[in-house]
C-alpha atoms as a PDB file:
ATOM      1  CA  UNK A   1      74.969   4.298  75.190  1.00  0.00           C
ATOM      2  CA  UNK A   2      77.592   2.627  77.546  1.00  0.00           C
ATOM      3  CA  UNK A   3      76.300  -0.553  77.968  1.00  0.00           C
ATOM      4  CA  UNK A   4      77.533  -2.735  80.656  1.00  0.00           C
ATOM      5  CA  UNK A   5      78.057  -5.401  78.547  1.00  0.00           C
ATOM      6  CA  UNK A   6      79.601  -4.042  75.682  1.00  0.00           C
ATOM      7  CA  UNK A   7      82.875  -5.520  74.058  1.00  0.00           C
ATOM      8  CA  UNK A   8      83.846  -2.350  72.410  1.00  0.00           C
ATOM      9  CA  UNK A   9      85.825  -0.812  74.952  1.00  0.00           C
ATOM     10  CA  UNK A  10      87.429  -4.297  75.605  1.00  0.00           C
ATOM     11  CA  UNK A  11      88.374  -5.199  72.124  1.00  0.00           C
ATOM     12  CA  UNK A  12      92.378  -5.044  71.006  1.00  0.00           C
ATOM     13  CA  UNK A  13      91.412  -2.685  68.566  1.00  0.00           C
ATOM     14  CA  UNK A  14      89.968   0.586  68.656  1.00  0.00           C
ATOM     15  CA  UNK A  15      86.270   1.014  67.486  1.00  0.00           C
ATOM     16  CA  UNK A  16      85.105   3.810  65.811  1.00  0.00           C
ATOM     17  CA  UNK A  17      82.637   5.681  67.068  1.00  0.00           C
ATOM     18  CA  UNK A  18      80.612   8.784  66.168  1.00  0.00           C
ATOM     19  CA  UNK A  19      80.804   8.866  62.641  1.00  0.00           C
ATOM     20  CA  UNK A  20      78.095   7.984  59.991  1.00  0.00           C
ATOM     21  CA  UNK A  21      78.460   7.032  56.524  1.00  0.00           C
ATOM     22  CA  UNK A  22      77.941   9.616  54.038  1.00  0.00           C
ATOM     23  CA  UNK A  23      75.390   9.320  51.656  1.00  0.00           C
ATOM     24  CA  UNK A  24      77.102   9.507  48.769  1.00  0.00           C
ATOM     25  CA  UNK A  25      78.944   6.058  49.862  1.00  0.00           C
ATOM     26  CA  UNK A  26      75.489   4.841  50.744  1.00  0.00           C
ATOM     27  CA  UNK A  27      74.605   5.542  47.262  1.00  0.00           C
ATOM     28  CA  UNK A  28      77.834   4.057  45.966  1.00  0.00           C
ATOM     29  CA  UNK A  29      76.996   0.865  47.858  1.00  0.00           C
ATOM     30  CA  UNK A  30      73.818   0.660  46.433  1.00  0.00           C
ATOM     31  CA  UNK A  31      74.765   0.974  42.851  1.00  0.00           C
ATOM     32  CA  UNK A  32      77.068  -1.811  43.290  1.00  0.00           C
ATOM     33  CA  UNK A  33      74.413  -4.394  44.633  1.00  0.00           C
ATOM     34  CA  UNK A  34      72.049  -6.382  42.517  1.00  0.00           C
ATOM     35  CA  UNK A  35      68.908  -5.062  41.825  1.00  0.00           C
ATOM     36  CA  UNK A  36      68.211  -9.094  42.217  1.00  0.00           C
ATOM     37  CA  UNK A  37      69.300  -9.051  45.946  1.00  0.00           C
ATOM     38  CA  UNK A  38      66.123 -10.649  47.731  1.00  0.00           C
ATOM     39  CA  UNK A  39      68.173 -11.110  51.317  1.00  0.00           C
ATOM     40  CA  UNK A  40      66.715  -8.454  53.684  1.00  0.00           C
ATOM     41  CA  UNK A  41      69.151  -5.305  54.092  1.00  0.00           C
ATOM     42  CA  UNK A  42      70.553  -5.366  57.789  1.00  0.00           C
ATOM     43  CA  UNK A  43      72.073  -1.270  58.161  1.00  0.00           C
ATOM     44  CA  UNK A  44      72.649  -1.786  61.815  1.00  0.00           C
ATOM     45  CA  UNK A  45      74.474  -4.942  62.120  1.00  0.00           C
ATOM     46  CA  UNK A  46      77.143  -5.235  59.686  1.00  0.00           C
ATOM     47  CA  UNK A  47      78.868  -3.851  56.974  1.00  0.00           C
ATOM     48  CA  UNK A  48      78.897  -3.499  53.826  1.00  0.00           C
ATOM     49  CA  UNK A  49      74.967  -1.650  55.174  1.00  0.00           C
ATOM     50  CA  UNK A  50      75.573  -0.374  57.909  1.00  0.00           C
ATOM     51  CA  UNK A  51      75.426   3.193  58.269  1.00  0.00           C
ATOM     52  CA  UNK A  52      76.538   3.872  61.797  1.00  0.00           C
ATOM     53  CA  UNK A  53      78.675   2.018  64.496  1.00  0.00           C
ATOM     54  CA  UNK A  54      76.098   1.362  67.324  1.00  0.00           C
ATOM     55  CA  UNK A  55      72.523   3.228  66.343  1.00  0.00           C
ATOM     56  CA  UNK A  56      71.563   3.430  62.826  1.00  0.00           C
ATOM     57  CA  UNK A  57      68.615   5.599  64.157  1.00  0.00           C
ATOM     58  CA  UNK A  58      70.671   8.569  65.004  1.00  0.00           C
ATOM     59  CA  UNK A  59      72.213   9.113  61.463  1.00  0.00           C
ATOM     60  CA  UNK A  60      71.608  12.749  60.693  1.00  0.00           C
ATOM     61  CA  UNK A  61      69.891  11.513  57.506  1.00  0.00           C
ATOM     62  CA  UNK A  62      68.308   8.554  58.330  1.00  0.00           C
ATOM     63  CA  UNK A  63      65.661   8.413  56.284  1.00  0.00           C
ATOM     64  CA  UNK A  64      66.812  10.304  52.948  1.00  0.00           C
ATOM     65  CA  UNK A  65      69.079   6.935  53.173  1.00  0.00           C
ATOM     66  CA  UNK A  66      66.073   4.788  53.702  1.00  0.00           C
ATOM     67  CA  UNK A  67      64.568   6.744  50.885  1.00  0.00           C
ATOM     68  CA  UNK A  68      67.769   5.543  48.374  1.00  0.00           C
ATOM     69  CA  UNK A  69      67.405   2.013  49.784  1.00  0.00           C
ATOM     70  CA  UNK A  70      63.628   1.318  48.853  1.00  0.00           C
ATOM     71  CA  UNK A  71      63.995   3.088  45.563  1.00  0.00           C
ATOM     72  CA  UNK A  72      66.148   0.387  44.482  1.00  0.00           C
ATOM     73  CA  UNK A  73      64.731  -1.883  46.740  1.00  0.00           C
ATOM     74  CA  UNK A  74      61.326  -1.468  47.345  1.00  0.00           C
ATOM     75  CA  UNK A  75      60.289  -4.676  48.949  1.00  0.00           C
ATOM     76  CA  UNK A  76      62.964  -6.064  50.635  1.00  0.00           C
ATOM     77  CA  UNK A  77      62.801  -6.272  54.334  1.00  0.00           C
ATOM     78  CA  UNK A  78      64.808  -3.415  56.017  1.00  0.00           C
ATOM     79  CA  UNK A  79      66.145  -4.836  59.427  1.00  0.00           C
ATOM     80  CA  UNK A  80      67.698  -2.889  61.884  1.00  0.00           C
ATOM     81  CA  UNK A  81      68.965  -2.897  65.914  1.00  0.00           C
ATOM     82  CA  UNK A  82      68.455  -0.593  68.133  1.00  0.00           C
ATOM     83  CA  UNK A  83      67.901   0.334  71.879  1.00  0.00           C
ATOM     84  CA  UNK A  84      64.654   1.811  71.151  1.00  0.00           C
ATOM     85  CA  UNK A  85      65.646   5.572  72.625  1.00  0.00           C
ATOM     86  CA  UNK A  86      64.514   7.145  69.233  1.00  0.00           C
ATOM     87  CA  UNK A  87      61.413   5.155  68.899  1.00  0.00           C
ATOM     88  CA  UNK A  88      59.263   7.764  69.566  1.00  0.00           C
ATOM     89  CA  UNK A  89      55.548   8.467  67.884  1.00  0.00           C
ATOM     90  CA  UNK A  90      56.726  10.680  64.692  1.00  0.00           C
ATOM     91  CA  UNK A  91      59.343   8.413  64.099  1.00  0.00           C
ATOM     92  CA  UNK A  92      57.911   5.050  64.764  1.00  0.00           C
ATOM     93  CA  UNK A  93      55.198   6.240  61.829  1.00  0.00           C
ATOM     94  CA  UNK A  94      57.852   7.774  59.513  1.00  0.00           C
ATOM     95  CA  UNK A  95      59.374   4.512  60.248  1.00  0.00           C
ATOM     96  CA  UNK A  96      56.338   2.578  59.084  1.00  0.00           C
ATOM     97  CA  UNK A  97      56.600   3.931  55.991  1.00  0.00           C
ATOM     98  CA  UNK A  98      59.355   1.650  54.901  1.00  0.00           C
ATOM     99  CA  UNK A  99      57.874  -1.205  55.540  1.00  0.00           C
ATOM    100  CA  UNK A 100      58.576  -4.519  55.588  1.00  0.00           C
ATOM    101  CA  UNK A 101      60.866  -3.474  58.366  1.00  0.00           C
ATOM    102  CA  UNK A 102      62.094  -5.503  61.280  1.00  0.00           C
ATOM    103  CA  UNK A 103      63.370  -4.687  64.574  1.00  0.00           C
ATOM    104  CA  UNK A 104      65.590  -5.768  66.736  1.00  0.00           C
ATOM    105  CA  UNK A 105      64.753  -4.086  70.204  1.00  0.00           C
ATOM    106  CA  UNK A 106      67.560  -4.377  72.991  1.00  0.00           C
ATOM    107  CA  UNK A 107      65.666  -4.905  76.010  1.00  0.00           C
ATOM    108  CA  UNK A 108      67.506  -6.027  78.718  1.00  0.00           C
ATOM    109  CA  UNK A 109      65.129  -5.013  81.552  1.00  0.00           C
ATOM    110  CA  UNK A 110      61.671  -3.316  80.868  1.00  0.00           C
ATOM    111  CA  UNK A 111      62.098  -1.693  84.994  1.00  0.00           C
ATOM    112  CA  UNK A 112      63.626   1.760  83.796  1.00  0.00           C
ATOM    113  CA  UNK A 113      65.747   2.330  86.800  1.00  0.00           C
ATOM    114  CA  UNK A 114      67.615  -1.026  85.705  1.00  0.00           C
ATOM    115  CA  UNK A 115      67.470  -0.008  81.848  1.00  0.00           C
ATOM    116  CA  UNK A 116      68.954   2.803  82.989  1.00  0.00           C
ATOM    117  CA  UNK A 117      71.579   1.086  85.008  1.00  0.00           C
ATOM    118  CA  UNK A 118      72.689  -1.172  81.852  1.00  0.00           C
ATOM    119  CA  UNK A 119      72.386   1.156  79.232  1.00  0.00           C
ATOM    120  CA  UNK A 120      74.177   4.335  81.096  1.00  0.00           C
ATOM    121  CA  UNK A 121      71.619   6.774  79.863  1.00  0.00           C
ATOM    122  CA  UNK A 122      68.429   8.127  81.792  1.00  0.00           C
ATOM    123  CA  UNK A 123      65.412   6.799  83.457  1.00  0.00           C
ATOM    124  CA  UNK A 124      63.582   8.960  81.020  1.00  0.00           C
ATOM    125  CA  UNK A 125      65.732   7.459  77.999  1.00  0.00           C
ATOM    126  CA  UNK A 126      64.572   3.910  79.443  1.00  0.00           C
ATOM    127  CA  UNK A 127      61.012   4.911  79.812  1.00  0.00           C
ATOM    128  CA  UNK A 128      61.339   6.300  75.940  1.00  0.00           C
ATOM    129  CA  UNK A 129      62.711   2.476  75.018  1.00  0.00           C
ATOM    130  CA  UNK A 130      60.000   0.420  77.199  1.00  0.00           C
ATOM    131  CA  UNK A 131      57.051   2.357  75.239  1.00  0.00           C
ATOM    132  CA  UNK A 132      58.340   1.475  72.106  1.00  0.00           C
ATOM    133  CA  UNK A 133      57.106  -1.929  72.502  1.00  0.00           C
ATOM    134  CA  UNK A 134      53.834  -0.349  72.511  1.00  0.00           C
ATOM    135  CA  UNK A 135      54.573   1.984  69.203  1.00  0.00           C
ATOM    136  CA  UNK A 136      55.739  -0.887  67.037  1.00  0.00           C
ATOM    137  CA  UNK A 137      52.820  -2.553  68.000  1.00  0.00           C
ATOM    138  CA  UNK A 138      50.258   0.184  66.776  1.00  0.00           C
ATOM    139  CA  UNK A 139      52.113   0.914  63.674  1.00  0.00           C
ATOM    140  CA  UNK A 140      52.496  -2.643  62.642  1.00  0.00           C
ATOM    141  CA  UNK A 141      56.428  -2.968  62.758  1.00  0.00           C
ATOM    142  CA  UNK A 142      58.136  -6.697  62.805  1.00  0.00           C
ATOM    143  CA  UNK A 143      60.501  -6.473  66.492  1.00  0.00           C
ATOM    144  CA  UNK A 144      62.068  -8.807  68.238  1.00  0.00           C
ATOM    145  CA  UNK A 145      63.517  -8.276  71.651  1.00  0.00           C
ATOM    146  CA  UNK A 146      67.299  -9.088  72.438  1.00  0.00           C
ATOM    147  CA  UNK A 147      67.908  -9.829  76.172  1.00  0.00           C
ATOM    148  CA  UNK A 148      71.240 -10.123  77.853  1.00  0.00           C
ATOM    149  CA  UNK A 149      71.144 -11.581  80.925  1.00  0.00           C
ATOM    150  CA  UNK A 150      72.073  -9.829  83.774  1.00  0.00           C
ATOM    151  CA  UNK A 151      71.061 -11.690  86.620  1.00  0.00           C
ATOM    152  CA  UNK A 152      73.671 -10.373  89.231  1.00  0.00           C
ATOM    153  CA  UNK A 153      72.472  -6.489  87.743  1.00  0.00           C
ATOM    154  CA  UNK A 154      68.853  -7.542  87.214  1.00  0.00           C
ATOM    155  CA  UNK A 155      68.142 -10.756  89.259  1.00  0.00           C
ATOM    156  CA  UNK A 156      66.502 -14.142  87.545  1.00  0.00           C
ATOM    157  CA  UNK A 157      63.349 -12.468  88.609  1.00  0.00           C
ATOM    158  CA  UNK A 158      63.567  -9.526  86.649  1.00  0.00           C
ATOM    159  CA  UNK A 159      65.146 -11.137  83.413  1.00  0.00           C
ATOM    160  CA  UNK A 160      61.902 -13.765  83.334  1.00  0.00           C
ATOM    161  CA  UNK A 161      59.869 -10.274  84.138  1.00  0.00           C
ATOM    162  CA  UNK A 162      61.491  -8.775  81.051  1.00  0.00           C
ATOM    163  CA  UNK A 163      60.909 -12.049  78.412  1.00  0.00           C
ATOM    164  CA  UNK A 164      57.514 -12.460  79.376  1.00  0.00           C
ATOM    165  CA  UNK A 165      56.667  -8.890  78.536  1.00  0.00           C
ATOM    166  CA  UNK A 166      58.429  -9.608  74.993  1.00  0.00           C
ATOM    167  CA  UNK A 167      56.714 -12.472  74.497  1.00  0.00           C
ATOM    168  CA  UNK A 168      52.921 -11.268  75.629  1.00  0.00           C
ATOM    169  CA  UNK A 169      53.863  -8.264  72.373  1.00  0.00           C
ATOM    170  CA  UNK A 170      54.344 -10.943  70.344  1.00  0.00           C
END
């Protein structure tokens, strides 16, 4: 994505993007943590766990690495962020699989021409992110929605729109 909002291309440093963490360092990481840890495991956020700059979800081997996380840690909450353009039906219920897992769904505007808009990807990408709400629901998946307001993109309108529709899932 090339969210309007987004810092990266603003900060005095460059960010790298496109690159995932091999699984190998994955597993390093994980032999290094107590088996003890009861925290949930954020690999979206921040470092040391996360596995990709921006979407977790699109790491080629998502979930062998979710696979080495719960068999070391099999009932600690896995918590990740996202804009909800992978959440699709097979892998909403792979997904489900993990569980306890939390989501944080970015959802500035649930009208997919202005999803669209702030995410720079497609109205069918948007459409794709909006029905996840619906998904996590069915397969029982923790989310929380992230909103930035937008109100000269959006209006106040659409951003009270958007927050009531997160709040009525829950």
């Amino acid at each position: 994505s090339r969210c309007l909002f987004c810092s990266n291309n603003l900060n005095p440093f460059p960010v790298a993007r496109g690159f995932f963490r091999d699984v190998e360092d994955v597993k390093l990481q994980l032999a290094m943590m107590d088996e003890h840890h009861q925290q949930p495991i954020r690999l979206s956020d921040s470092l040391p766990g996360r596995i990709a700059e921006g979407e977790a979800f699109l790491h080629p081997e998502f979930f062998k690495v979710l696979s080495l996380v719960r068999r070391k840690f099999p009932v600690n909450r896995l918590c990740f962020t996202t804009n909800g353009t992978m959440l699709d039906e097979s892998f909403v219920k792979e997904l489900s699989r993990f569980k306890p897992v939390e989501i944080t769904l970015s959802m500035h505007s649930t009208r997919p021409d202005l999803w669209a808009r702030i995410s720079g990807k497609s109205p069918a990408s948007a459409k794709k992110a909006i029905g996840a709400l619906d998904l996590l629901q069915r397969y029982k998946i923790d989310f929380a929605g992230a909103i930035v307001p937008l109100p000269n993109v959006c209006g106040w309108e659409d951003i009270e729109r958007t927050y009531g529709t997160l709040v009525s899932r829950g």
